[in-house]
PDB file of N, CA and C in Angstrom:
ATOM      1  N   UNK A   1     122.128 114.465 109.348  1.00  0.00           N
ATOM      2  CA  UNK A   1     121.846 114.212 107.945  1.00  0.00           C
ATOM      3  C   UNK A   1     120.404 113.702 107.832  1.00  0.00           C
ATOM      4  N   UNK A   2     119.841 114.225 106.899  1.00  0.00           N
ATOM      5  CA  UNK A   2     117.927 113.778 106.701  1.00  0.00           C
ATOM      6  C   UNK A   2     118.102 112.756 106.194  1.00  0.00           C
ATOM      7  N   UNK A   3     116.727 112.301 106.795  1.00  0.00           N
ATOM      8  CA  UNK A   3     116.624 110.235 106.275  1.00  0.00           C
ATOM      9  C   UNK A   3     117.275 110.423 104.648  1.00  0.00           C
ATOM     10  N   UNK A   4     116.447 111.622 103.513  1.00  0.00           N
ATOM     11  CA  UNK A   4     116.832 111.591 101.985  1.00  0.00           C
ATOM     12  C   UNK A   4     118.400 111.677 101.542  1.00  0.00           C
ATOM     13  N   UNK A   5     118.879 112.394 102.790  1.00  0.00           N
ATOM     14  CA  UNK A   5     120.446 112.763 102.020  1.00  0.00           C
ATOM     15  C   UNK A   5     121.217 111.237 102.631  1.00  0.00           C
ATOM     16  N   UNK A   6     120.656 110.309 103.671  1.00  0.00           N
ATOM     17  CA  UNK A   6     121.443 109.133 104.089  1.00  0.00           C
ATOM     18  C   UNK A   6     120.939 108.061 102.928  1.00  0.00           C
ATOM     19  N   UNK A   7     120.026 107.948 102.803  1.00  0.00           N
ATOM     20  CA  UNK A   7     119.372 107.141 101.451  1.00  0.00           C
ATOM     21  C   UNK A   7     120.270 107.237 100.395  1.00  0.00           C
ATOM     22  N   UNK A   8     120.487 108.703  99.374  1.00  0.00           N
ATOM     23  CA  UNK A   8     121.203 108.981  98.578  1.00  0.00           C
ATOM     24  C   UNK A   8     122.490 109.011  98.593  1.00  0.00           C
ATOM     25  N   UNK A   9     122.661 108.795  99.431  1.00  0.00           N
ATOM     26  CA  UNK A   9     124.395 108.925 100.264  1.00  0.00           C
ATOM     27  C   UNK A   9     124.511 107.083  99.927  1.00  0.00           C
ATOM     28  N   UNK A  10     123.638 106.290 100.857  1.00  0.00           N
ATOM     29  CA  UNK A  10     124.270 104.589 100.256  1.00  0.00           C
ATOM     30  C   UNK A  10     123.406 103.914  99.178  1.00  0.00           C
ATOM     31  N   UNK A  11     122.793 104.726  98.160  1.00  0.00           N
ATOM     32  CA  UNK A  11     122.691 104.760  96.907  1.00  0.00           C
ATOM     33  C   UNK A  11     123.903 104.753  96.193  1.00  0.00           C
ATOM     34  N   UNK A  12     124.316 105.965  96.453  1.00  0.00           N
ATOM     35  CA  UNK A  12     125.706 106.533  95.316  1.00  0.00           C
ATOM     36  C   UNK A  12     126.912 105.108  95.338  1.00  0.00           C
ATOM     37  N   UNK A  13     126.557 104.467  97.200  1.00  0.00           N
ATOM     38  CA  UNK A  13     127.942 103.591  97.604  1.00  0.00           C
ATOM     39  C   UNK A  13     127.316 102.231  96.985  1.00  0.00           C
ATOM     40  N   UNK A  14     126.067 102.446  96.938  1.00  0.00           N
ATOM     41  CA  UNK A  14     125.775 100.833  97.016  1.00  0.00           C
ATOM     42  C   UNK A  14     126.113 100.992  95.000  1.00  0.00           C
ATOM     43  N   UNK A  15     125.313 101.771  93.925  1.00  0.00           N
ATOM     44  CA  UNK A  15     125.683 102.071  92.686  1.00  0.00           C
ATOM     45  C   UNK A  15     127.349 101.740  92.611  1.00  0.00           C
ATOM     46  N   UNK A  16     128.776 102.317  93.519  1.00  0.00           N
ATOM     47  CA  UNK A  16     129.718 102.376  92.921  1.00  0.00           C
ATOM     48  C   UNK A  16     130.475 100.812  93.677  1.00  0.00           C
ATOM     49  N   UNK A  17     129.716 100.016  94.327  1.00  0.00           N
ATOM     50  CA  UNK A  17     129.957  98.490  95.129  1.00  0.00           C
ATOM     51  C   UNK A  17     129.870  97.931  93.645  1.00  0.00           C
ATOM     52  N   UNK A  18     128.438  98.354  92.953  1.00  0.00           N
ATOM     53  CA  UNK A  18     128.517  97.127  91.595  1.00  0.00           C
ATOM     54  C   UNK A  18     129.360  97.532  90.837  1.00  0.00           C
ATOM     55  N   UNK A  19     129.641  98.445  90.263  1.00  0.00           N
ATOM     56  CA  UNK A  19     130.714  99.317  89.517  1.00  0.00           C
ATOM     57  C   UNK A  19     131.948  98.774  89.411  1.00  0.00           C
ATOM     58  N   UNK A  20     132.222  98.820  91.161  1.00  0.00           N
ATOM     59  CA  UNK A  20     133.762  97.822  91.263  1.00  0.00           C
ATOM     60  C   UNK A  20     133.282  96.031  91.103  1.00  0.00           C
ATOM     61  N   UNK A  21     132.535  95.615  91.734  1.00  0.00           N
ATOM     62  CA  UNK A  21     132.313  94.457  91.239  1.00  0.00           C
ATOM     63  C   UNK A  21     132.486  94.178  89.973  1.00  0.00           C
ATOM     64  N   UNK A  22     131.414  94.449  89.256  1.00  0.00           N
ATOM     65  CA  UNK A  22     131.784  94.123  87.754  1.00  0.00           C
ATOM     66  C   UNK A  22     132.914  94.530  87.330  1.00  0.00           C
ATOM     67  N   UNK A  23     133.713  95.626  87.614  1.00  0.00           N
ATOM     68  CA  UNK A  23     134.742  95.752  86.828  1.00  0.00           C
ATOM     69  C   UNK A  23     136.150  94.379  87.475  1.00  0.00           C
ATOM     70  N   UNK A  24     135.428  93.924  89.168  1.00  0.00           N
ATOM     71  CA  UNK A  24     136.732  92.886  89.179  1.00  0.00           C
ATOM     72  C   UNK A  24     135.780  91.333  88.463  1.00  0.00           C
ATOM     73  N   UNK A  25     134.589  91.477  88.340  1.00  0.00           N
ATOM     74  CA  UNK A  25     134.258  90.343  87.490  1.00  0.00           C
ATOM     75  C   UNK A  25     134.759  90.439  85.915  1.00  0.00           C
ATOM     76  N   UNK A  26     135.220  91.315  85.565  1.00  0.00           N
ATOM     77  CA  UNK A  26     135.752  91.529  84.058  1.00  0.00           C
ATOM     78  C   UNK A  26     137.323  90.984  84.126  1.00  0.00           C
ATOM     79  N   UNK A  27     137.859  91.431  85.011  1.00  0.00           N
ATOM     80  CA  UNK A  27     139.193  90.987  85.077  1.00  0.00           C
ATOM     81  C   UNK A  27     139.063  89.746  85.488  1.00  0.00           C
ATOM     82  N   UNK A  28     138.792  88.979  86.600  1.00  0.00           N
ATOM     83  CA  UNK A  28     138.645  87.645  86.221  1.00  0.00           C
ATOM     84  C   UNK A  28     138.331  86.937  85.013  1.00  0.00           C
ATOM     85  N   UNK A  29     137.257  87.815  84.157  1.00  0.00           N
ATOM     86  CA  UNK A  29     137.138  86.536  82.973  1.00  0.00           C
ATOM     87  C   UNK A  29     138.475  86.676  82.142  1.00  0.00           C
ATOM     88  N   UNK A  30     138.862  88.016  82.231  1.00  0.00           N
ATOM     89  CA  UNK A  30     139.938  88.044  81.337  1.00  0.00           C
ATOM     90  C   UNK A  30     141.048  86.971  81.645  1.00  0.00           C
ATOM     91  N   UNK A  31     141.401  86.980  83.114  1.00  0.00           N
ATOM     92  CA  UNK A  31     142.376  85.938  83.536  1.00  0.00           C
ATOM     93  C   UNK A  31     142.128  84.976  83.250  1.00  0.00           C
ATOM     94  N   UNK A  32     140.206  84.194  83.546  1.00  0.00           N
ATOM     95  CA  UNK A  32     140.325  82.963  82.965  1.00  0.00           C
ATOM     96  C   UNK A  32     140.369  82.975  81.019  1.00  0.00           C
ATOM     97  N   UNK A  33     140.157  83.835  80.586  1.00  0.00           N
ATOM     98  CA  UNK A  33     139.981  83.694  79.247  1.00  0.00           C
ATOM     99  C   UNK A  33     141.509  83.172  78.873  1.00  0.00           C
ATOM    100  N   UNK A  34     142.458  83.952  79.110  1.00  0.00           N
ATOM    101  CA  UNK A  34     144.002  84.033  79.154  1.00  0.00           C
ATOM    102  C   UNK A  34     144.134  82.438  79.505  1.00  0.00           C
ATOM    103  N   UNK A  35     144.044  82.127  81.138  1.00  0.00           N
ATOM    104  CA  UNK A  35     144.475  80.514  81.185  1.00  0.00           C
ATOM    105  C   UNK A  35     143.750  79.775  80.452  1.00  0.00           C
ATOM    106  N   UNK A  36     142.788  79.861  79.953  1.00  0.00           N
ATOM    107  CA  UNK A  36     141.466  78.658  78.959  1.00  0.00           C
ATOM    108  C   UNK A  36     142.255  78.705  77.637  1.00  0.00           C
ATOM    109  N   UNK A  37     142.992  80.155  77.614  1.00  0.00           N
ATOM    110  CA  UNK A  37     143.404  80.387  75.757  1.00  0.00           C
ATOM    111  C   UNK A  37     142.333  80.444  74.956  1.00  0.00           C
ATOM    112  N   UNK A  38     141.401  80.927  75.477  1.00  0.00           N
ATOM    113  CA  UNK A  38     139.421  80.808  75.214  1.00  0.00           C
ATOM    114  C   UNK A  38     139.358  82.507  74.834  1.00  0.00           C
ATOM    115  N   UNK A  39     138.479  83.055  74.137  1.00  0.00           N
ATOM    116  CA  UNK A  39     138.222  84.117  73.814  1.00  0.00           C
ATOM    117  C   UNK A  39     137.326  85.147  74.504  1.00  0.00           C
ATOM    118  N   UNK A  40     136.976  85.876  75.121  1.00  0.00           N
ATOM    119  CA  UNK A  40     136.568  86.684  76.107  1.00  0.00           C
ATOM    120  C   UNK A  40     135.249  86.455  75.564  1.00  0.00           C
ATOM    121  N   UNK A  41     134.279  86.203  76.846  1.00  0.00           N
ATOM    122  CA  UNK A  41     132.690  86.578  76.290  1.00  0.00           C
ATOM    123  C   UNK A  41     131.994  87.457  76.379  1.00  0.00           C
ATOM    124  N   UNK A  42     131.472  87.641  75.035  1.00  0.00           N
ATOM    125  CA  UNK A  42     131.023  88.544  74.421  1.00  0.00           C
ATOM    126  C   UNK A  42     130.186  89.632  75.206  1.00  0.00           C
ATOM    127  N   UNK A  43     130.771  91.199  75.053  1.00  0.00           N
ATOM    128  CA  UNK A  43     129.701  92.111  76.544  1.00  0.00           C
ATOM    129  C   UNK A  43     128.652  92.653  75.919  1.00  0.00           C
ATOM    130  N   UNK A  44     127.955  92.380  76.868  1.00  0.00           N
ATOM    131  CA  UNK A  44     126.533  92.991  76.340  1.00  0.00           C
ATOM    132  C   UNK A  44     126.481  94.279  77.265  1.00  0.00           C
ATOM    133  N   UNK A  45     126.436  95.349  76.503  1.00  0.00           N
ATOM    134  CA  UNK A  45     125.885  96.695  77.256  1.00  0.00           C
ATOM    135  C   UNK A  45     124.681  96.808  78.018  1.00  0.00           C
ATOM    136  N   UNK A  46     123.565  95.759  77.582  1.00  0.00           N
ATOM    137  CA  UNK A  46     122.487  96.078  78.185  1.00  0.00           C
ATOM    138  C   UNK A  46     122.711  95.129  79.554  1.00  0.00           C
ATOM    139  N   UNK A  47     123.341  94.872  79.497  1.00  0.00           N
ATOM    140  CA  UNK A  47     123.484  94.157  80.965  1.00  0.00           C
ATOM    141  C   UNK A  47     124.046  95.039  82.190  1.00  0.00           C
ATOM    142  N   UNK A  48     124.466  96.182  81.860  1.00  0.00           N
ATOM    143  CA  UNK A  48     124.669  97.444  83.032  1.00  0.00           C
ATOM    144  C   UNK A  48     123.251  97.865  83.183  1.00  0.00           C
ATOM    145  N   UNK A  49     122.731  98.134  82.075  1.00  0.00           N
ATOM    146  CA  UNK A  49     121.004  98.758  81.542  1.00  0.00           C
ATOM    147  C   UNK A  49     120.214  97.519  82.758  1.00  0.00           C
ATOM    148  N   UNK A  50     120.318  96.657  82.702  1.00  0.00           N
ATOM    149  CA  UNK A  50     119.541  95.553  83.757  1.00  0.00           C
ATOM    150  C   UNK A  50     120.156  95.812  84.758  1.00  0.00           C
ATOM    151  N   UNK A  51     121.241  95.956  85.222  1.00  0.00           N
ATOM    152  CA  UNK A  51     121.336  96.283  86.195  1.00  0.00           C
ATOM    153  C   UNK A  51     121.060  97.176  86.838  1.00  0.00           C
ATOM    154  N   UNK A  52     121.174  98.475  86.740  1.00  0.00           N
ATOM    155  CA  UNK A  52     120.522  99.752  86.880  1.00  0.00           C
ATOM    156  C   UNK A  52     118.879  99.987  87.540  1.00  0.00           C
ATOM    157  N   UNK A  53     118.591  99.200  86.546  1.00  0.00           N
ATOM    158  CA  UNK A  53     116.760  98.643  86.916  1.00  0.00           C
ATOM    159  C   UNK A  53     116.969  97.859  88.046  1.00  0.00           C
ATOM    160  N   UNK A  54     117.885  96.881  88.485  1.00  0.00           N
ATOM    161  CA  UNK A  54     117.439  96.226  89.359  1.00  0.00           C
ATOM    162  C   UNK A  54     117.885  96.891  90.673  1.00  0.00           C
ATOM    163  N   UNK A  55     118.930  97.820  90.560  1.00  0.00           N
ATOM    164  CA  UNK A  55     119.387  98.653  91.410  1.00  0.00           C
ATOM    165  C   UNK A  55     118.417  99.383  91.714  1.00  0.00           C
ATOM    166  N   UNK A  56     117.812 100.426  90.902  1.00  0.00           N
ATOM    167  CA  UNK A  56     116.965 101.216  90.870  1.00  0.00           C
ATOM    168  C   UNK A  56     115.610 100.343  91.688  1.00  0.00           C
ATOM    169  N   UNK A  57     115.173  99.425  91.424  1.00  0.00           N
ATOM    170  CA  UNK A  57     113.997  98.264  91.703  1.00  0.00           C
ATOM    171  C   UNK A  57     114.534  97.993  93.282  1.00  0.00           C
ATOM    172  N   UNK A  58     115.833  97.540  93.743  1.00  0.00           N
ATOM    173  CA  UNK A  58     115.826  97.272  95.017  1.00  0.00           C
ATOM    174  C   UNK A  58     115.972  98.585  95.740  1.00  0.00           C
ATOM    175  N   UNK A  59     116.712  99.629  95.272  1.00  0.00           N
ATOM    176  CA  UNK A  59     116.439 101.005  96.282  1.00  0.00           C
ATOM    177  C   UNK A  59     115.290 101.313  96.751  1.00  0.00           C
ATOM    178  N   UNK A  60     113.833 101.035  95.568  1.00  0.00           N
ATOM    179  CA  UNK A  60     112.565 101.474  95.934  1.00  0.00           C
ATOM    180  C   UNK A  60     112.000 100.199  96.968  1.00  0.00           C
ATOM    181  N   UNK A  61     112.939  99.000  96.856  1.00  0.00           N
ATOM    182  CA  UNK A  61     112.484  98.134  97.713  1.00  0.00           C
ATOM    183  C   UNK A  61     112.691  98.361  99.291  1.00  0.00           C
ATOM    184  N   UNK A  62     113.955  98.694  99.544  1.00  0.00           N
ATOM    185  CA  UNK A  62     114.265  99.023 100.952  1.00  0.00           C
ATOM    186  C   UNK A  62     113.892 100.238 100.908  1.00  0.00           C
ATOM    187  N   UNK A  63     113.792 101.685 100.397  1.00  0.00           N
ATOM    188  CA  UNK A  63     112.669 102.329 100.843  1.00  0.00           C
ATOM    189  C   UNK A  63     111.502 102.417 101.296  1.00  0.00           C
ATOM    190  N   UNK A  64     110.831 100.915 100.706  1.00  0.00           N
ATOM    191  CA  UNK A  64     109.385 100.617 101.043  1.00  0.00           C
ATOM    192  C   UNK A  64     109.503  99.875 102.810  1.00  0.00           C
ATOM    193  N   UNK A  65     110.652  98.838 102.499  1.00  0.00           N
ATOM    194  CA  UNK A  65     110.590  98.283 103.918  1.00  0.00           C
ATOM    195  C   UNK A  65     110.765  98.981 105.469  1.00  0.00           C
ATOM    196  N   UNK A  66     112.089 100.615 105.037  1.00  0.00           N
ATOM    197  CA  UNK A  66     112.005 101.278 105.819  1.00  0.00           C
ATOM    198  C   UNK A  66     110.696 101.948 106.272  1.00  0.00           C
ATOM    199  N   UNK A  67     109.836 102.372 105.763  1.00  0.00           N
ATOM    200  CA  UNK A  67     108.594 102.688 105.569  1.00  0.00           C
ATOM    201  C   UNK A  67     107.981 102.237 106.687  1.00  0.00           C
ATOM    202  N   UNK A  68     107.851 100.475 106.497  1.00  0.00           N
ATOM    203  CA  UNK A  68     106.883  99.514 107.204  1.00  0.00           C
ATOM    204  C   UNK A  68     107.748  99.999 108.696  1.00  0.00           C
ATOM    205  N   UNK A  69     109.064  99.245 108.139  1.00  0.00           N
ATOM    206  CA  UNK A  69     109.647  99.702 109.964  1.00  0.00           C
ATOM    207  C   UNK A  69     109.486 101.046 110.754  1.00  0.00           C
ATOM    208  N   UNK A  70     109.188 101.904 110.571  1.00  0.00           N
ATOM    209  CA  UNK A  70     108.978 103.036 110.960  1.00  0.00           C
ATOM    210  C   UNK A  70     107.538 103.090 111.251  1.00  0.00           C
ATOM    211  N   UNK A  71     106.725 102.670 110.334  1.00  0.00           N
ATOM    212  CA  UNK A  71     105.101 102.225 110.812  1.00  0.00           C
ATOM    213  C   UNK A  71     105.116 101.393 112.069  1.00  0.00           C
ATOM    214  N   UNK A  72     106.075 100.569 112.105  1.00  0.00           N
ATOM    215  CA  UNK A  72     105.836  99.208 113.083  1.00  0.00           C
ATOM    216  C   UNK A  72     106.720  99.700 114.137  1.00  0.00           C
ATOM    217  N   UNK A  73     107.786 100.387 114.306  1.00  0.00           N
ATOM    218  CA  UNK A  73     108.124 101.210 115.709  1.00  0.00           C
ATOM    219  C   UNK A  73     107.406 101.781 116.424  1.00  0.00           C
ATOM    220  N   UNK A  74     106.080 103.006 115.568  1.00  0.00           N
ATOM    221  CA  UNK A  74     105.740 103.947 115.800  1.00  0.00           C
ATOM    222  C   UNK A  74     104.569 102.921 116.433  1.00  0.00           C
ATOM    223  N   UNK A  75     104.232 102.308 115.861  1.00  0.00           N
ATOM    224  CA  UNK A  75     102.733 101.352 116.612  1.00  0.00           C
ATOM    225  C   UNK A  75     103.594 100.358 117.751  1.00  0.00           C
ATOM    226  N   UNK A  76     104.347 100.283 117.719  1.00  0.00           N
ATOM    227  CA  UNK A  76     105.042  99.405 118.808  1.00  0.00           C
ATOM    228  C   UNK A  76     104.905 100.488 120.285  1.00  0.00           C
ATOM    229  N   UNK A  77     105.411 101.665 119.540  1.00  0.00           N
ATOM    230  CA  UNK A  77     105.536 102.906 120.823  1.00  0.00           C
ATOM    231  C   UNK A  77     104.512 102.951 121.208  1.00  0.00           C
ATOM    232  N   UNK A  78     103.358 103.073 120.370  1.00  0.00           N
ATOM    233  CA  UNK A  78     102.153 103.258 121.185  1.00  0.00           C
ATOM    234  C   UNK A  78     101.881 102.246 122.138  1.00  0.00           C
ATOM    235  N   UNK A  79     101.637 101.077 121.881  1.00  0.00           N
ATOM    236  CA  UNK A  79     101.663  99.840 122.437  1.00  0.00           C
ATOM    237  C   UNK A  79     102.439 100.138 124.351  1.00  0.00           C
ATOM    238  N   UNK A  80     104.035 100.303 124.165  1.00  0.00           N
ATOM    239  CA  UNK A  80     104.043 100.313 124.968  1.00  0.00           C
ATOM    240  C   UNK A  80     103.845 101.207 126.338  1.00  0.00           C
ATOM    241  N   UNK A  81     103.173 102.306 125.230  1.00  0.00           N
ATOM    242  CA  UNK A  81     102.998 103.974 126.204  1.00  0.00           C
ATOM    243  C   UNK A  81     101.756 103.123 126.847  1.00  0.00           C
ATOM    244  N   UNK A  82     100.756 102.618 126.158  1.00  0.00           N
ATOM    245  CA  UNK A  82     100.051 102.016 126.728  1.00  0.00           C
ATOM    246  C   UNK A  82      99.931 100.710 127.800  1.00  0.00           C
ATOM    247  N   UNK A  83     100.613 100.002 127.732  1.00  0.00           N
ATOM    248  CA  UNK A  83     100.782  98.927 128.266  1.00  0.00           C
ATOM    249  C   UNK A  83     101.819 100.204 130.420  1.00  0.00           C
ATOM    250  N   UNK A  84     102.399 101.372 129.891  1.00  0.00           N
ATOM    251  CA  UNK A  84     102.806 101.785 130.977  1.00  0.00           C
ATOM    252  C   UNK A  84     101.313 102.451 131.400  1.00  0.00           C
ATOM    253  N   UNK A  85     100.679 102.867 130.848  1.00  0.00           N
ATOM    254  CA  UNK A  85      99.913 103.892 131.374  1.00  0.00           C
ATOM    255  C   UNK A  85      98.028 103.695 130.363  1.00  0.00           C
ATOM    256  N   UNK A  86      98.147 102.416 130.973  1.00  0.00           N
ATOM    257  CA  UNK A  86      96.915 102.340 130.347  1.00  0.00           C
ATOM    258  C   UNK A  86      95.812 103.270 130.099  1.00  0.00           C
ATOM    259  N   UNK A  87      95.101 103.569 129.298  1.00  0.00           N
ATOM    260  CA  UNK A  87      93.957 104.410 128.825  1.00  0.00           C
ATOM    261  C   UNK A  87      93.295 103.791 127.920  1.00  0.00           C
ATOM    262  N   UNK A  88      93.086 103.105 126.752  1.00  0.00           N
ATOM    263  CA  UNK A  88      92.048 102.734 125.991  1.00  0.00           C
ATOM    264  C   UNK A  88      91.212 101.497 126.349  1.00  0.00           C
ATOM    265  N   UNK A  89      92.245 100.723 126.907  1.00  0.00           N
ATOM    266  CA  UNK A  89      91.787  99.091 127.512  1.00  0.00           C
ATOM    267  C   UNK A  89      90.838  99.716 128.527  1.00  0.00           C
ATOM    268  N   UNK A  90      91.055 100.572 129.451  1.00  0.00           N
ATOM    269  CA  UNK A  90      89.883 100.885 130.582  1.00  0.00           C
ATOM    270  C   UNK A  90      88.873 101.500 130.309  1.00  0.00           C
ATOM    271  N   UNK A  91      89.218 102.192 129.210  1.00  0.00           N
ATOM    272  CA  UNK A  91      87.933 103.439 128.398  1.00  0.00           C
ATOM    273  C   UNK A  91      87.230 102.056 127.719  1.00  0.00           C
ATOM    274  N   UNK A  92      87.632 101.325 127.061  1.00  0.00           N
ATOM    275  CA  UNK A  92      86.443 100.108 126.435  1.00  0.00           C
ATOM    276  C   UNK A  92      85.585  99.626 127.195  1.00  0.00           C
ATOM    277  N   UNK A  93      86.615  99.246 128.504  1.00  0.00           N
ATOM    278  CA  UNK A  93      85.720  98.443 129.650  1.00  0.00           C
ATOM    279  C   UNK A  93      85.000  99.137 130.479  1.00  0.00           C
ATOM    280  N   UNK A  94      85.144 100.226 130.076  1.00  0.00           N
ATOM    281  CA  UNK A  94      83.635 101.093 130.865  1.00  0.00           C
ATOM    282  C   UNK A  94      82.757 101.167 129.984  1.00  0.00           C
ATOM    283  N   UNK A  95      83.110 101.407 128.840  1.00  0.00           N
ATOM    284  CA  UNK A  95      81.752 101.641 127.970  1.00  0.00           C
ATOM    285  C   UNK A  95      81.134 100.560 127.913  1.00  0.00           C
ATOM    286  N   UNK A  96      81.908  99.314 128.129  1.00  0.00           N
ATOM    287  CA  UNK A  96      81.038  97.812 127.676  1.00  0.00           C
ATOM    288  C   UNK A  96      80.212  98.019 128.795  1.00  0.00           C
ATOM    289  N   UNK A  97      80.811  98.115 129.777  1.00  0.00           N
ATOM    290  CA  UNK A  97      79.995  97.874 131.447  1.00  0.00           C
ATOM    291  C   UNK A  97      78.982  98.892 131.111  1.00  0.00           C
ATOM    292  N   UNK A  98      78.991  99.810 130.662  1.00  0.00           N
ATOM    293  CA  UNK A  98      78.012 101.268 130.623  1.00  0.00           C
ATOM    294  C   UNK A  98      77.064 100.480 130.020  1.00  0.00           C
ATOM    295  N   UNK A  99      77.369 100.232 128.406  1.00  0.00           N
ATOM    296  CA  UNK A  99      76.060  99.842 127.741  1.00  0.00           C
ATOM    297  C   UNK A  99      75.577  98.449 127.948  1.00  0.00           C
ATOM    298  N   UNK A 100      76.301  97.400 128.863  1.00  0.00           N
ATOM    299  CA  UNK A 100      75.229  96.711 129.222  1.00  0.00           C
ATOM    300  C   UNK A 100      74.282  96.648 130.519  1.00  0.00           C
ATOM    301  N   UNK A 101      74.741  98.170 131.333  1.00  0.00           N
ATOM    302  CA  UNK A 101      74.106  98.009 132.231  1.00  0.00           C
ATOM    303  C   UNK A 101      72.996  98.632 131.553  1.00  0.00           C
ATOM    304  N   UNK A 102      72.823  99.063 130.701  1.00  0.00           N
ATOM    305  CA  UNK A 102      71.555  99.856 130.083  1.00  0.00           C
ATOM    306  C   UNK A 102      72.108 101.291 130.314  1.00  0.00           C
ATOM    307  N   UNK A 103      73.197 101.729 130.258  1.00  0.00           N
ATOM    308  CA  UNK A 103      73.192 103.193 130.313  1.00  0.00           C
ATOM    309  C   UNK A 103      73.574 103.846 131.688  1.00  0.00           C
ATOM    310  N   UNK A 104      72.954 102.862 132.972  1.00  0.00           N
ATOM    311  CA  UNK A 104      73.276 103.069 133.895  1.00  0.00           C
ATOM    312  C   UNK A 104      75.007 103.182 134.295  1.00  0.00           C
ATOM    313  N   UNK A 105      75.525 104.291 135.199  1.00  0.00           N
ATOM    314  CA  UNK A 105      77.000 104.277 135.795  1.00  0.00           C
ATOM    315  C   UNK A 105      77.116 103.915 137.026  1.00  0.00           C
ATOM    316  N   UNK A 106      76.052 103.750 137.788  1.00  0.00           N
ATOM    317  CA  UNK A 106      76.005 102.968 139.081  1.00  0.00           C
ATOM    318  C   UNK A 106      77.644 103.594 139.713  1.00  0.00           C
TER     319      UNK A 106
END
């Protein structure tokens, strides 16, 4: 499955997690409304509408972080290809040695 269809895949789960949430946060108030003998409070529609955004707002958030992690593996790999099989650390330290001998490779 491509990174996009696993993304959209616990999108759809993480979207239908709040879905059931709120709908068992509704039944609780109802239960407490029932034991209080208190009147249900009042639903605001735009409060799915905020949610949505913030859903929408944290998907683009862990998209971004996957991002970094995948930056920071990929530079980690290098790191340690290097650290097995050095090449740039020795290529510096010749050139330093080069140009302060004046050019000379002795």
């Amino acid at each position: 499955m491509t990174d996009a269809a696993q993304l959209s895949k616990q999108h759809a789960i993480v979207r239908q997690e709040i879905i059931n949430a709120a709908q068992r946060g509704r039944r609780v108030e109802e239960e407490l409304a029932l034991l209080r003998r208190e009147p249900l409070p009042v639903y605001d529609p735009m409060s799915e509408v905020d949610l949505a955004k913030q859903t929408t707002e944290l998907s683009r958030l862990v998209a971004e972080e996957r991002a970094k992690l995948q930056s920071a593996e990929t530079t980690l790999q290098d790191v340690l290809r290097e650290c097995e099989n050095p090449v740039v650390v020795p290529e510096l330290v010749r050139l330093a040695c080069k140009s302060n001998s004046g050019g000379r490779t002795d």
